[in-house]
Protein backbone atom coordinates (compact mmCIF):
# COMPACT_ATOMS: atom_id res chain seq x y z
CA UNK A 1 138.42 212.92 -87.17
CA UNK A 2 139.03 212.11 -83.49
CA UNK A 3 136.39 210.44 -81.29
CA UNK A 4 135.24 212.70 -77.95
CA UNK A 5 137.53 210.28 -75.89
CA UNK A 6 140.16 211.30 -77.86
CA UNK A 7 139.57 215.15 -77.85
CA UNK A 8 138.78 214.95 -74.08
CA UNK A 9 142.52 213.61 -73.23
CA UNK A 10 143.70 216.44 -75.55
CA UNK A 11 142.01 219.10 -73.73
CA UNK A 12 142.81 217.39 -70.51
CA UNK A 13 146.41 216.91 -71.33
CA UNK A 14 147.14 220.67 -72.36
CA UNK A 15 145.79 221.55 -68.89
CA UNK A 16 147.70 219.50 -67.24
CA UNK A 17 151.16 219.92 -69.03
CA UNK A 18 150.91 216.25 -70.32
CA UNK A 19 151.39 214.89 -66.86
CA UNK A 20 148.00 213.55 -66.46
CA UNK A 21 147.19 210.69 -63.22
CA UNK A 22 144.12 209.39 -61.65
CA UNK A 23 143.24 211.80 -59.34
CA UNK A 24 142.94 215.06 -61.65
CA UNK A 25 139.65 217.41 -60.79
CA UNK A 26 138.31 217.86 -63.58
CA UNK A 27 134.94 215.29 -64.50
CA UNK A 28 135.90 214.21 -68.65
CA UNK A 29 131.27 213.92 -69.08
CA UNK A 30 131.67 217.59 -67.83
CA UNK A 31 134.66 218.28 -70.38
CA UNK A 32 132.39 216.67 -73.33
CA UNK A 33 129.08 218.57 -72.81
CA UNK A 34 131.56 222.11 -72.85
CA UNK A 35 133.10 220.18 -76.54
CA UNK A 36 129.67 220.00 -77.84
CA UNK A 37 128.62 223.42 -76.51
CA UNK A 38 131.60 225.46 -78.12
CA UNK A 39 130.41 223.37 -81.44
CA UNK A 40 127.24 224.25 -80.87
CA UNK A 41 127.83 227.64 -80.56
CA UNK A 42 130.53 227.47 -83.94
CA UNK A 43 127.00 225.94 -85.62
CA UNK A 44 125.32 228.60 -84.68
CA UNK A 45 127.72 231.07 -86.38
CA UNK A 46 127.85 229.03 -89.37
CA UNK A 47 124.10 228.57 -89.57
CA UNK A 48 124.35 232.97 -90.57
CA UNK A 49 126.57 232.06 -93.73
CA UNK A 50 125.50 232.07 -97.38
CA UNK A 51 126.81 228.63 -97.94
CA UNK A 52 125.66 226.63 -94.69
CA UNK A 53 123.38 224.14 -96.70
CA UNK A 54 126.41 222.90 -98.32
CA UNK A 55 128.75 222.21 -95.14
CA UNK A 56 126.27 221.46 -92.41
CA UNK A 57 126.82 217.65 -93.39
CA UNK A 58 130.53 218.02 -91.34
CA UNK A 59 127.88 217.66 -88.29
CA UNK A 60 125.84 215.10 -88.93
CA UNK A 61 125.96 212.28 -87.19
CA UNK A 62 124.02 209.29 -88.57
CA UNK A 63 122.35 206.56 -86.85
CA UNK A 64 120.12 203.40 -88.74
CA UNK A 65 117.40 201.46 -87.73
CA UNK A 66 116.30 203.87 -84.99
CA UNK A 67 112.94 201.98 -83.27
CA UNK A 68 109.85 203.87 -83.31
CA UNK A 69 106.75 203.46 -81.03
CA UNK A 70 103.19 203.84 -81.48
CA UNK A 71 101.68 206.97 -80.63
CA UNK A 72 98.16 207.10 -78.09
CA UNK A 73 95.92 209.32 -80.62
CA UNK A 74 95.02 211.89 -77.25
CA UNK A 75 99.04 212.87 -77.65
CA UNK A 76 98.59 214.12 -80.96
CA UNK A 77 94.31 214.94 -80.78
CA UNK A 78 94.35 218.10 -83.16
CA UNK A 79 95.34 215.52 -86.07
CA UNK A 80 92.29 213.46 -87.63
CA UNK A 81 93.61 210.85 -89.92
CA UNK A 82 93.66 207.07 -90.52
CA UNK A 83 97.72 206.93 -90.68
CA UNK A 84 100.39 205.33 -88.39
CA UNK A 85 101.62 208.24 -86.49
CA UNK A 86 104.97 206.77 -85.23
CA UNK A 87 106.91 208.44 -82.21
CA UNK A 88 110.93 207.96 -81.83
CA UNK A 89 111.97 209.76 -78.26
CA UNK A 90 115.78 211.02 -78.45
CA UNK A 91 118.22 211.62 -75.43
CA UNK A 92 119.00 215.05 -76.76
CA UNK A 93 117.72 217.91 -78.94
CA UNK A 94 117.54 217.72 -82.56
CA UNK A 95 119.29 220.88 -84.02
CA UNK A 96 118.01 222.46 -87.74
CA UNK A 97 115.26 220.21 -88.68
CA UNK A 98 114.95 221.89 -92.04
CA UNK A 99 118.29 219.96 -92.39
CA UNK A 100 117.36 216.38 -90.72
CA UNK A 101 116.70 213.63 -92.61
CA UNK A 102 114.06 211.02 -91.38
CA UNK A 103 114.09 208.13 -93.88
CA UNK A 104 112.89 204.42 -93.98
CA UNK A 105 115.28 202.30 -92.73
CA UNK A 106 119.06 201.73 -94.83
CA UNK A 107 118.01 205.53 -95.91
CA UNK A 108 115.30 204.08 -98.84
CA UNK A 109 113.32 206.93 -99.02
CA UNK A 110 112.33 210.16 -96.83
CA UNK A 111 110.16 211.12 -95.43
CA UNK A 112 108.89 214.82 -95.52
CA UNK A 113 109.52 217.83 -92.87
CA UNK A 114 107.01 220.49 -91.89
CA UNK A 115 105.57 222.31 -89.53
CA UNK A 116 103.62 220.78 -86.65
CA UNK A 117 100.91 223.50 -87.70
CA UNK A 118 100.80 222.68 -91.19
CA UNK A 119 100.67 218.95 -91.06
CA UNK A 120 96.77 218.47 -90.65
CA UNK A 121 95.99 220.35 -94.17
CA UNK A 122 98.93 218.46 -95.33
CA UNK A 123 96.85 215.25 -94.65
CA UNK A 124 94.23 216.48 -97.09
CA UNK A 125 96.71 216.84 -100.22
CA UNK A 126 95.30 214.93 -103.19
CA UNK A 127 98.74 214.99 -104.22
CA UNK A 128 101.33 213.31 -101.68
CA UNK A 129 104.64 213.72 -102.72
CA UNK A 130 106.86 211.32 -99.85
CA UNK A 131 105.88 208.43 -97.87
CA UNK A 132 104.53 210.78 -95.63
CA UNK A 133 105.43 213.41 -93.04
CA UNK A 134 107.42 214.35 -89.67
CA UNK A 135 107.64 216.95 -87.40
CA UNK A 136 109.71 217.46 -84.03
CA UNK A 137 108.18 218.74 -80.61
CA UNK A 138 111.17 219.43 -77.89
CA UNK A 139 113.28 215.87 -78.60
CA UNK A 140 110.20 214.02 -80.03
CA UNK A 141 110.16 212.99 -83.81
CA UNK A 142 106.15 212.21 -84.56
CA UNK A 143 105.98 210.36 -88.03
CA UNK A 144 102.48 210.23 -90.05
CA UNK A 145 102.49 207.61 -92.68
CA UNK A 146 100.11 205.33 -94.70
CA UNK A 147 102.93 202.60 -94.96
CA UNK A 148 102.30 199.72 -92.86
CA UNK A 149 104.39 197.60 -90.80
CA UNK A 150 107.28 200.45 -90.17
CA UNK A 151 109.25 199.68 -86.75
CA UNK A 152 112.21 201.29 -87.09
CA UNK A 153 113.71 204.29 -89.48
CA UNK A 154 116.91 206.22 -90.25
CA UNK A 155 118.16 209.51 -88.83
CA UNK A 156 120.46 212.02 -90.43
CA UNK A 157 121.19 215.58 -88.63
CA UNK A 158 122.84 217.52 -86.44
CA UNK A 159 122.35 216.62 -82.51
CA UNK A 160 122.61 219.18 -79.48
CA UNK A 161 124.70 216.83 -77.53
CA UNK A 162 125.98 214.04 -80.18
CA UNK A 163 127.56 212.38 -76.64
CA UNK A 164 124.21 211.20 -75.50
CA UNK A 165 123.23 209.22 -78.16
CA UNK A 166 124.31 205.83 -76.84
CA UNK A 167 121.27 206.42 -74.63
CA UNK A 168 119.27 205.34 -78.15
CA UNK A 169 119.26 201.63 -78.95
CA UNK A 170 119.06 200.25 -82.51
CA UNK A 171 117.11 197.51 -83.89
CA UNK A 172 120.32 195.18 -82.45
CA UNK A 173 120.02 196.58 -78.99
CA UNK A 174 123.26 198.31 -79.10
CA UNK A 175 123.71 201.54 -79.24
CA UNK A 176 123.40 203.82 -81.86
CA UNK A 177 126.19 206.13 -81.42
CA UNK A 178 129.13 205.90 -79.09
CA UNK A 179 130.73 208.96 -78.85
CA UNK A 180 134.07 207.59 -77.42
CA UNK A 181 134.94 204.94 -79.96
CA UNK A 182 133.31 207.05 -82.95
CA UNK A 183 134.09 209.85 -85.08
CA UNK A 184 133.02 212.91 -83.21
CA UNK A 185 131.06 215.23 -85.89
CA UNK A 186 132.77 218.41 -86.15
CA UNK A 187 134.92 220.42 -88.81
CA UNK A 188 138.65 219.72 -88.80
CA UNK A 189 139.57 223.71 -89.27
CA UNK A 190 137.12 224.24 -85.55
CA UNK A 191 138.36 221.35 -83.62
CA UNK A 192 141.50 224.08 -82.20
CA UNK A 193 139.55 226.38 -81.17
CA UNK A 194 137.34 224.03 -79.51
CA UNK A 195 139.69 222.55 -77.43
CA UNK A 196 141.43 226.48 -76.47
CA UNK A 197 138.10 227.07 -75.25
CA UNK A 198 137.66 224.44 -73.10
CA UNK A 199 140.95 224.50 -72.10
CA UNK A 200 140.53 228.18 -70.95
CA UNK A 201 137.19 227.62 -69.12
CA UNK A 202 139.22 224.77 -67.20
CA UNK A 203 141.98 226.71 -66.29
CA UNK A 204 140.31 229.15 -65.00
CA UNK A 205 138.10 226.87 -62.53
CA UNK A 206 141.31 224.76 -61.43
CA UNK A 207 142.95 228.86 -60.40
CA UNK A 208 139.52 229.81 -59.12
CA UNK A 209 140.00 226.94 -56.56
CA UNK A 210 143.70 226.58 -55.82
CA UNK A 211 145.28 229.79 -55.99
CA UNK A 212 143.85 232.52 -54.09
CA UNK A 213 146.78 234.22 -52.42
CA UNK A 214 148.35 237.45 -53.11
CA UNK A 215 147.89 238.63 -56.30
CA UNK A 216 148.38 235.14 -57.99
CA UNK A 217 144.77 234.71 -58.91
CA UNK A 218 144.18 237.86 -60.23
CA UNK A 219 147.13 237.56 -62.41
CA UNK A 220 145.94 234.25 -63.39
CA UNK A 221 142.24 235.56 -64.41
CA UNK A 222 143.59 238.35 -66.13
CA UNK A 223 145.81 236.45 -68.61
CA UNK A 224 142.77 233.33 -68.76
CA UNK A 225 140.42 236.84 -69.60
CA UNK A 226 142.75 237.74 -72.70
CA UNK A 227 142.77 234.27 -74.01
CA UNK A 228 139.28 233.68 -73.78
CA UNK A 229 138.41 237.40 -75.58
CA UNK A 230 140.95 236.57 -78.26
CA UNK A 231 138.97 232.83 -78.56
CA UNK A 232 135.83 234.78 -78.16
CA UNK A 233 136.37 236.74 -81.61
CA UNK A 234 137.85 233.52 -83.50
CA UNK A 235 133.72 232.55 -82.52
CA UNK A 236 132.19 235.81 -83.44
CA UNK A 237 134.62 235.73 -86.96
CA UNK A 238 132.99 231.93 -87.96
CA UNK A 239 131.01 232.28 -90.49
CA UNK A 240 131.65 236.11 -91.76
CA UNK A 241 135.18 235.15 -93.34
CA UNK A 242 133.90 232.65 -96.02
CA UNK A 243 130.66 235.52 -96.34
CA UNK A 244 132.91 238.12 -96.86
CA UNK A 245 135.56 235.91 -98.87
């Protein structure tokens, strides 16, 4: 697969006839946060299907020896327990954490989702199955563990805006993800329609600027309107083909 850079200059290039120079309008950070919002919106699609389990992996992106921080017991006050709770603070939202994978570091063993509401009977189990347990609050991952001397982890799962990442430092100091050298995590069959889209919703910003004489623009929105309908429905179809298949 192609890293973002890569699928930026695609998008960039079809809107610009290949003739791209120095000086075009269009910002390539914005043109990456629309990539990972048509994804997005593909996941979400997907997420409807019978078999999503088994091809959500095409979106992970996965990042080792993640640092995690202690946690002040007032931030997490309705817990009562004698663990670690560990803290790792992301640049962007987690998406599906019935899907994420929080592990000890070089992916050893997991650790166990739930619930933030069902994590303080969980601390009375006589039984504990995992090392111990996590659960996410807006782009927080809180960790509750008995094993000592844990400073960094692994993550495995699907990220709002993968881009962001490098905003994350590993145990190295370097980043964790760089979204223009990297493989960008998508599905190969999506990436066209990705880039239509974007290409569309650029098109029509460059005309809504440029061209608004005679009936030029309103041609121009017109056609850009069919194109993004008939893009619109390759969207709505994701995920009811394979149902139906």
């Amino acid at each position: 697969m192609p890293n973002l850079k890569e699928i930026g200059y695609s998008i960039l290039s079809q809107c610009y006839n290949f003739n791209l120079s120095d000086d075009i309008d269009v910002d390539l950070d914005w043109v990456y946060y629309q990539v990972s919002n048509v994804r997005n919106a593909i996941l979400a699609k997907k997420s409807q299907s019978f078999n999503f389990s088994s091809e959500i992996y095409k979106y992970y992106n996965r990042l080792n020896c993640v640092p995690v921080e202690c946690v002040d017991i007032a931030e997490c006050c309705t817990l009562t327990t004698d663990c670690n709770i560990l803290r790792v603070t992301l640049p962007t939202n987690l998406l599906y954490p019935n899907h994420f994978i929080v592990e000890q570091a070089h992916r050893k063993r997991r650790f166990e989702y739930l619930e933030p509401y069902l994590i303080p009977s969980a601390m009375h189990r006589r039984i504990k199955i995992s090392l111990g347990y996590w659960y996410y609050i807006q782009n927080k991952i809180y960790i509750i563990t008995d094993l000592p001397h844990i400073s960094v982890v692994s993550l495995t799962g699907v990220f709002e805006y993968p881009e962001r990442l490098f905003m994350l430092e590993n145990c190295e100091q370097k980043p964790c993800y760089i979204a223009e050298e990297e493989e960008y995590p998508i599905e190969a069959e999506h990436l066209q329609i990705v880039e239509q889209y974007v290409v569309g919703l650029i098109r029509a910003s460059l005309n809504n600027v440029k061209d608004l004489t005679n009936n030029a623009l309103d041609d121009a929105i017109n056609v850009i309107r069919g194109d993004m309908e008939s893009l619109n429905q390759q969207l709505n179809s994701i995920g009811t083909n394979k149902q139906n298949a």
